[in-house]
N, C-alpha and C. Protein backbone atom coordinates (compact mmCIF):
# COMPACT_ATOMS: atom_id res chain seq x y z
N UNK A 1 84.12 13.66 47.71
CA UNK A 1 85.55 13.85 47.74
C UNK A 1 85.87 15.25 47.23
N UNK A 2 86.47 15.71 47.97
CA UNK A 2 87.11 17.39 47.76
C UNK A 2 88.32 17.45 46.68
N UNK A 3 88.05 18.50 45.80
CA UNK A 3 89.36 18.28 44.81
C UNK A 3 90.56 19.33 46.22
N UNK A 4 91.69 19.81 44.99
CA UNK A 4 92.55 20.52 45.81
C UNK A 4 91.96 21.85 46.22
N UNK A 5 91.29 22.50 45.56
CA UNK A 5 91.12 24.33 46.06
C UNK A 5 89.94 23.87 46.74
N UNK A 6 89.69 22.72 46.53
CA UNK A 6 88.29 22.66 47.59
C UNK A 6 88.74 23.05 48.86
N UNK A 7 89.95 21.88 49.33
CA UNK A 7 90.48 21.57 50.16
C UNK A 7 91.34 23.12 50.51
N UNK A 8 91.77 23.11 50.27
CA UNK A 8 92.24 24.64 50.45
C UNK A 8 91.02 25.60 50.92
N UNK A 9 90.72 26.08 50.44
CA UNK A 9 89.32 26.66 50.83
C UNK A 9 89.17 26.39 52.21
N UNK A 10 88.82 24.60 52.70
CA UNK A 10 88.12 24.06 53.49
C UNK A 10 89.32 24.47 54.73
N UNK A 11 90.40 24.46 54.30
CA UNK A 11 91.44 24.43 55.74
C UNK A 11 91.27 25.89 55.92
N UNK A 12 90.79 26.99 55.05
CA UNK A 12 91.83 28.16 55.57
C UNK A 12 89.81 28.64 56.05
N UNK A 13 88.64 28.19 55.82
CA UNK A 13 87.85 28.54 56.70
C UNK A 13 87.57 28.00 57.55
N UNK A 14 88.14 26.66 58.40
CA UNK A 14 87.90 25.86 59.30
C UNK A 14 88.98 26.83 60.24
N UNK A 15 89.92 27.57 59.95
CA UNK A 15 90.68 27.83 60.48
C UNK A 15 90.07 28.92 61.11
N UNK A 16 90.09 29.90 60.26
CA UNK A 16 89.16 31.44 60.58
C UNK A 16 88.03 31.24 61.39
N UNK A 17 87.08 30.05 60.91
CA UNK A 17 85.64 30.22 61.41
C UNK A 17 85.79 29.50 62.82
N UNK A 18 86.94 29.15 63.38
CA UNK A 18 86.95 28.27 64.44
C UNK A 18 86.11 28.58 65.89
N UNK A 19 86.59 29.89 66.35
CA UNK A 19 85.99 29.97 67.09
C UNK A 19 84.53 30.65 66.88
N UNK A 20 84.07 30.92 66.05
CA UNK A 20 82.35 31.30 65.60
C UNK A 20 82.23 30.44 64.59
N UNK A 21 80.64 30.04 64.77
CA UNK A 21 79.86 29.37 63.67
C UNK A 21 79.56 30.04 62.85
N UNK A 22 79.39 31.21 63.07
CA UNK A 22 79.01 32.40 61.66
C UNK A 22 80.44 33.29 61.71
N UNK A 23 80.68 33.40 60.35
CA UNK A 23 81.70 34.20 60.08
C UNK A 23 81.74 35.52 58.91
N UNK A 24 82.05 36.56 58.54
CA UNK A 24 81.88 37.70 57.38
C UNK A 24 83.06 37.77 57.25
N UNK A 25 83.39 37.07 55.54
CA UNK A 25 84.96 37.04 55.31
C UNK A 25 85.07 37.25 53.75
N UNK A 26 85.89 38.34 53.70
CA UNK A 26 85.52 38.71 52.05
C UNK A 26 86.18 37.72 51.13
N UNK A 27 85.96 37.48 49.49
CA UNK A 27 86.51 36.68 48.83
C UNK A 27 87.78 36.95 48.57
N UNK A 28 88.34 38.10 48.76
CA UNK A 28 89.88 38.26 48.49
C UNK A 28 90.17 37.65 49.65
N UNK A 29 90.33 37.39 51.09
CA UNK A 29 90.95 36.93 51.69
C UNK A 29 90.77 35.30 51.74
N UNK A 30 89.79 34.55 50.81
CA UNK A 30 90.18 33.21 50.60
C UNK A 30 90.98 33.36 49.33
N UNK A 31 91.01 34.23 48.60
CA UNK A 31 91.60 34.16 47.36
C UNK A 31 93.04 34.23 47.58
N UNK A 32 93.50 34.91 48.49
CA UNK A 32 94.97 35.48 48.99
C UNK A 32 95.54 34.11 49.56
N UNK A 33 94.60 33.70 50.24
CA UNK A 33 95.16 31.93 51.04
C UNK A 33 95.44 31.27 49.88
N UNK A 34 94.56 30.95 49.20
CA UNK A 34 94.48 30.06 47.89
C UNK A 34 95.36 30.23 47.18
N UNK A 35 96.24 31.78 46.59
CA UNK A 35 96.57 31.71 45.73
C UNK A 35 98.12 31.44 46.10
N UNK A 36 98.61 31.24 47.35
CA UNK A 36 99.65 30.63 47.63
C UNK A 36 100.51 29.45 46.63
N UNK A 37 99.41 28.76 46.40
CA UNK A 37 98.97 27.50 45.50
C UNK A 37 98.40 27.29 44.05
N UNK A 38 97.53 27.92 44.09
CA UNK A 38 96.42 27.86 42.97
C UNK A 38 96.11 29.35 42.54
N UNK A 39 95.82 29.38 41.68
CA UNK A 39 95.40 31.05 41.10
C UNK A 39 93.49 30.56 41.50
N UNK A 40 92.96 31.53 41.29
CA UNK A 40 91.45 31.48 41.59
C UNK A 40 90.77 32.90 41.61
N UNK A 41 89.72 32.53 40.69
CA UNK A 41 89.18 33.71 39.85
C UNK A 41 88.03 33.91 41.48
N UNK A 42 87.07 34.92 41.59
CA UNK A 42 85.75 35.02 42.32
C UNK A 42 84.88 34.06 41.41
N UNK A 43 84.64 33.72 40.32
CA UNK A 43 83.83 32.83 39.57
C UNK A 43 83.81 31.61 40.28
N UNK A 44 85.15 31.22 40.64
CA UNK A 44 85.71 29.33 40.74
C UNK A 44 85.58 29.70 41.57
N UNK A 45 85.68 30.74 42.94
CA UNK A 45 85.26 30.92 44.19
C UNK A 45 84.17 30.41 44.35
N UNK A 46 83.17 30.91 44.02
CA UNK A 46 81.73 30.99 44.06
C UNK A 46 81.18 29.30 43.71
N UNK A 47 81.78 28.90 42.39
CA UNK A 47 81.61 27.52 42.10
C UNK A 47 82.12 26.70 43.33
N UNK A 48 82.83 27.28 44.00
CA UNK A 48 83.32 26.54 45.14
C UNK A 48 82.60 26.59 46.09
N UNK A 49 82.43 27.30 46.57
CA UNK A 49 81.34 27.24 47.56
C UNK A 49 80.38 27.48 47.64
N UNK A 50 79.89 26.55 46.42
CA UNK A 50 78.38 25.76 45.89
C UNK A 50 78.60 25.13 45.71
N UNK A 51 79.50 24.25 45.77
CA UNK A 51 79.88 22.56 45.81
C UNK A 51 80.00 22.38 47.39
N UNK A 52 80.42 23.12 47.63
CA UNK A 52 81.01 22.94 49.49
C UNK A 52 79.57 23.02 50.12
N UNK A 53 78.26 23.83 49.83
CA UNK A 53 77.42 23.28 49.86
C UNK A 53 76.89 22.60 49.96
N UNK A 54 76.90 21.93 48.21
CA UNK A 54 75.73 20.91 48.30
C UNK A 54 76.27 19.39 49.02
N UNK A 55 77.55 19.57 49.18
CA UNK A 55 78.62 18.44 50.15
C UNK A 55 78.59 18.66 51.48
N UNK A 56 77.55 19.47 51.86
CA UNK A 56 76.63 19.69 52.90
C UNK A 56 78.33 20.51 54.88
N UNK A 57 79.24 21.11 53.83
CA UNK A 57 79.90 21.59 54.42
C UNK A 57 80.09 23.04 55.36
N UNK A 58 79.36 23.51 54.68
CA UNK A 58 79.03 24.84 54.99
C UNK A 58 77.05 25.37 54.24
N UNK A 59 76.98 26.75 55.15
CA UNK A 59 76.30 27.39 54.15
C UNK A 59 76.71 28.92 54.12
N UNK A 60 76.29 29.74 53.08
CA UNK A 60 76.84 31.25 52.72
C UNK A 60 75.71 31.79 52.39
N UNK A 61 75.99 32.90 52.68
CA UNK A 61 74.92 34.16 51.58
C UNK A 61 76.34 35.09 51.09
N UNK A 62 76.06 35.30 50.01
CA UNK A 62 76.66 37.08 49.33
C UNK A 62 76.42 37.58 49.35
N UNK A 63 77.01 38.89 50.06
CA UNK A 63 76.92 39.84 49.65
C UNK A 63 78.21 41.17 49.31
N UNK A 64 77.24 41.52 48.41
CA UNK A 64 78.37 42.84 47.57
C UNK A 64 78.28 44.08 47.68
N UNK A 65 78.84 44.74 48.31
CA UNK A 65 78.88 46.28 49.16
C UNK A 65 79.32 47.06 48.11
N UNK A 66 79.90 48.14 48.47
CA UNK A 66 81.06 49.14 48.00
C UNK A 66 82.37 49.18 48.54
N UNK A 67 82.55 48.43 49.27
CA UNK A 67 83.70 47.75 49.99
C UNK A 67 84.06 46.34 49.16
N UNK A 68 83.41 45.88 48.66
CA UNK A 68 83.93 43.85 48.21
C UNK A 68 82.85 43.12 48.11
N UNK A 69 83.68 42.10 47.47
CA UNK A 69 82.89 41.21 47.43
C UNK A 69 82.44 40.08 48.78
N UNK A 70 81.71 40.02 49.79
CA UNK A 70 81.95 39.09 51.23
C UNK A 70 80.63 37.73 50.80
N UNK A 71 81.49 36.94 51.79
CA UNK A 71 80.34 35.50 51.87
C UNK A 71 80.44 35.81 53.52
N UNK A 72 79.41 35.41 54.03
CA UNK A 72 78.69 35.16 56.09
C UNK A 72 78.68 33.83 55.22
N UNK A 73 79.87 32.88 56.15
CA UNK A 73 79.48 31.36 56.11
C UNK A 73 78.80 31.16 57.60
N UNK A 74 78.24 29.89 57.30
CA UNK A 74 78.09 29.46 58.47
C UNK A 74 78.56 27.87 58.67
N UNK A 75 79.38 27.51 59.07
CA UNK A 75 80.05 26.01 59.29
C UNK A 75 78.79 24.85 59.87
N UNK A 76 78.82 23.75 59.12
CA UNK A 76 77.97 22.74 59.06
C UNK A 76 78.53 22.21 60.23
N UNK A 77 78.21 20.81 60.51
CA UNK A 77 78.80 20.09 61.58
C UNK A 77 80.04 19.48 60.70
N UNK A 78 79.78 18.58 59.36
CA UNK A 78 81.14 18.21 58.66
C UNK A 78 81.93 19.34 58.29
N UNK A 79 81.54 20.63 58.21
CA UNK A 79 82.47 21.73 58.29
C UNK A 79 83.69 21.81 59.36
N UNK A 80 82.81 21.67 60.72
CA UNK A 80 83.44 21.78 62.08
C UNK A 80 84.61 20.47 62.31
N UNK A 81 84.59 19.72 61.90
CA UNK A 81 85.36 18.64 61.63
C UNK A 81 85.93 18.37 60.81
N UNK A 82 86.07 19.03 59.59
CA UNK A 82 87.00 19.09 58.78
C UNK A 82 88.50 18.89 58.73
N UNK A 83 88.94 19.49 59.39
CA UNK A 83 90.85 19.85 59.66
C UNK A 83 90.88 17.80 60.79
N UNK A 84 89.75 17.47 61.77
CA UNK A 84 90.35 16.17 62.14
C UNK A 84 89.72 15.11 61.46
N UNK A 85 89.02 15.03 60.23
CA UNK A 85 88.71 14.17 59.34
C UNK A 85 90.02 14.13 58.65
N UNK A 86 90.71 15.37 58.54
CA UNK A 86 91.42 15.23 57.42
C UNK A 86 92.78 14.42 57.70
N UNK A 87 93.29 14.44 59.05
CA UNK A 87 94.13 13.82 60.20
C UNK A 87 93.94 12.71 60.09
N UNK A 88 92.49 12.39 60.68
CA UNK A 88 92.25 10.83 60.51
C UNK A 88 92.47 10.08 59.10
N UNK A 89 92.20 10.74 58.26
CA UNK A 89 92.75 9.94 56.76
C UNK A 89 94.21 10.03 56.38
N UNK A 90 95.27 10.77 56.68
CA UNK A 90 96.69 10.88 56.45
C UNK A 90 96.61 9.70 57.34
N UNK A 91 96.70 9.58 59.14
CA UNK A 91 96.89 8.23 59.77
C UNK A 91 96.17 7.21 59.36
N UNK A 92 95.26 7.03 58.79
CA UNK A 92 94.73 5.66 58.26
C UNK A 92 95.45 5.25 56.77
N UNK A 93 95.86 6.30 56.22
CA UNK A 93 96.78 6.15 54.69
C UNK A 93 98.49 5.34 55.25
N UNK A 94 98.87 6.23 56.19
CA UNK A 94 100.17 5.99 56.79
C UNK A 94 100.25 4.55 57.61
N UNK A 95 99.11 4.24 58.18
CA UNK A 95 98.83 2.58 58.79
C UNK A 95 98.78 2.08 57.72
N UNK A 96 97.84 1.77 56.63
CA UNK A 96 97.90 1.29 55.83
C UNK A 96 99.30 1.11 54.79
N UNK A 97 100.00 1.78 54.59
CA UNK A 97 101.04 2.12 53.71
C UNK A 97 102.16 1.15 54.42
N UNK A 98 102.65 1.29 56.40
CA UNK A 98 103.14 0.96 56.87
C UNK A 98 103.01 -0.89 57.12
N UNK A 99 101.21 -1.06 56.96
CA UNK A 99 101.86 -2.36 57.26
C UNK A 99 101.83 -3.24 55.66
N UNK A 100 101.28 -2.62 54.38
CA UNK A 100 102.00 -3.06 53.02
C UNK A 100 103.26 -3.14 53.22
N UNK A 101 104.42 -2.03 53.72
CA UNK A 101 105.51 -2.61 53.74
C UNK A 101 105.85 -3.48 54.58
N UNK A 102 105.26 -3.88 55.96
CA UNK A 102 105.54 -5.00 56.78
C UNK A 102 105.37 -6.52 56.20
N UNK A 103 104.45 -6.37 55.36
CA UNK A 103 103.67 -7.61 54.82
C UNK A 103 104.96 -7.75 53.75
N UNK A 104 105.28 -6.83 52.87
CA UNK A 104 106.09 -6.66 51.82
C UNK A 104 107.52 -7.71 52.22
N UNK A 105 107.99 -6.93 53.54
CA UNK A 105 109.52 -7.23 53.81
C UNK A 105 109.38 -8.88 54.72
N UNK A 106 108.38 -9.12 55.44
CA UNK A 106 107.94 -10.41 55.59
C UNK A 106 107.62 -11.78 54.84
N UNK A 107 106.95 -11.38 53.81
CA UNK A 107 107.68 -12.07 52.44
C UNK A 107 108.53 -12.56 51.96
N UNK A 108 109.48 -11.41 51.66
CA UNK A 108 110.51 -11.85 51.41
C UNK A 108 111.68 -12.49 52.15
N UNK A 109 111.41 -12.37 53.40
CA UNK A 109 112.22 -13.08 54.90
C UNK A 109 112.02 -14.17 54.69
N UNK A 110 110.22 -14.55 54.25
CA UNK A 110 110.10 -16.13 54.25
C UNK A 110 110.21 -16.94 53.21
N UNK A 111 110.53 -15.53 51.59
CA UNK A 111 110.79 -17.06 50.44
C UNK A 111 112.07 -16.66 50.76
N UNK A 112 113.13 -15.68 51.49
CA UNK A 112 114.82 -16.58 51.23
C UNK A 112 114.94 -17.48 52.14
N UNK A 113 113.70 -18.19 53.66
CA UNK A 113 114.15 -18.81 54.70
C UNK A 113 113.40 -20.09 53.65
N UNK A 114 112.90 -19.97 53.21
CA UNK A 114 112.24 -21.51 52.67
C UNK A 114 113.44 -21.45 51.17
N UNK A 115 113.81 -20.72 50.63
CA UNK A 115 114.78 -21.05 49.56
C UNK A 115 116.40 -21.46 50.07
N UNK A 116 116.84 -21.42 51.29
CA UNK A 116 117.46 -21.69 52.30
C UNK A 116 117.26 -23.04 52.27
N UNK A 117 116.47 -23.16 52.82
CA UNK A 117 116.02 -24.59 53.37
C UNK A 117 115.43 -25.96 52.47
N UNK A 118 115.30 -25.50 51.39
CA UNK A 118 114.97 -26.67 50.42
C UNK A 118 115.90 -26.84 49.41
N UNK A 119 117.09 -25.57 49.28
CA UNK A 119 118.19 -25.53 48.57
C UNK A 119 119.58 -26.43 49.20
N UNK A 120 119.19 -26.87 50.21
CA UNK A 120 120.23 -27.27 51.40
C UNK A 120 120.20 -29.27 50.61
C-alpha cells in the first residue's frame, strides 16, 4: 500500500513515462509536482523511490552531473498500470459505499413497513 507522496510520485511518473519505458527526469521536477501538496526534501525522494522499488514499481539508477540531480526510471509492468489500478479502486470503493447505502435505506423501508403493520 502506497502512502500519499508515494502516490504522488506514482501519478506524476506514470504520466511523464507514458509513452517510453525508460525515462531521464531530474529530481526537481518530481519535487515541483509534489510540492503542490507535500514539501519533499531529495532525501524522502530517494527513500521514495526505494520503496517504489522494492514494491516492485519501477526501477532507477542516479545520477549526478553538474547540471542536477536525475533518476533514468524504468516503469515495471505494475508501474504501467498504475493510474488504472488506481480507477479501479475509487469504482470498487464507490460500488461498495453505494450499495451500504442501498442496504442502509432498505432497512429502514422495512422496519417502518413491519412497524406499520403490527402497530395496526
Amino acid at each position: 500500500m502506497l502512502d500519499k507522496k508515494e502516490k504522488m510520485v506514482m501519478i506524476f511518473l506514470s504520466e511523464v513515462c507514458q509513452s517510453k519505458r525508460s525515462y531521464l527526469i531530474s529530481a526537481q521536477q518530481i519535487a515541483e509536482f509534489v510540492s503542490k501538496k507535500y514539501i519533499l526534501s531529495i532525501a524522502e525522494l530517494d527513500d521514495i523511490m526505494i520503496s517504489l522499488n522494492k514494491d516492485n514499481y519501477l526501477d532507477f539508477i542516479i545520477s549526478d552531473s553538474k547540471s542536477g540531480y536525475f533518476y533514468v526510471i524504468t516503469l515495471k509492468n505494475k508501474g504501467l498500470t498504475f493510474k488504472k489500478d488506481e480507477k479501479k479502486k475509487k469504482k470498487e470503493l464507490m460500488i461498495l459505499f453505494l450499495r451500504t447505502l442501498g442496504i442502509t435505506i432498505l432497512s429502514f423501508v422495512l422496519g417502518v413497513l413491519l412497524k406499520m403493520i403490527f402497530n395496526s
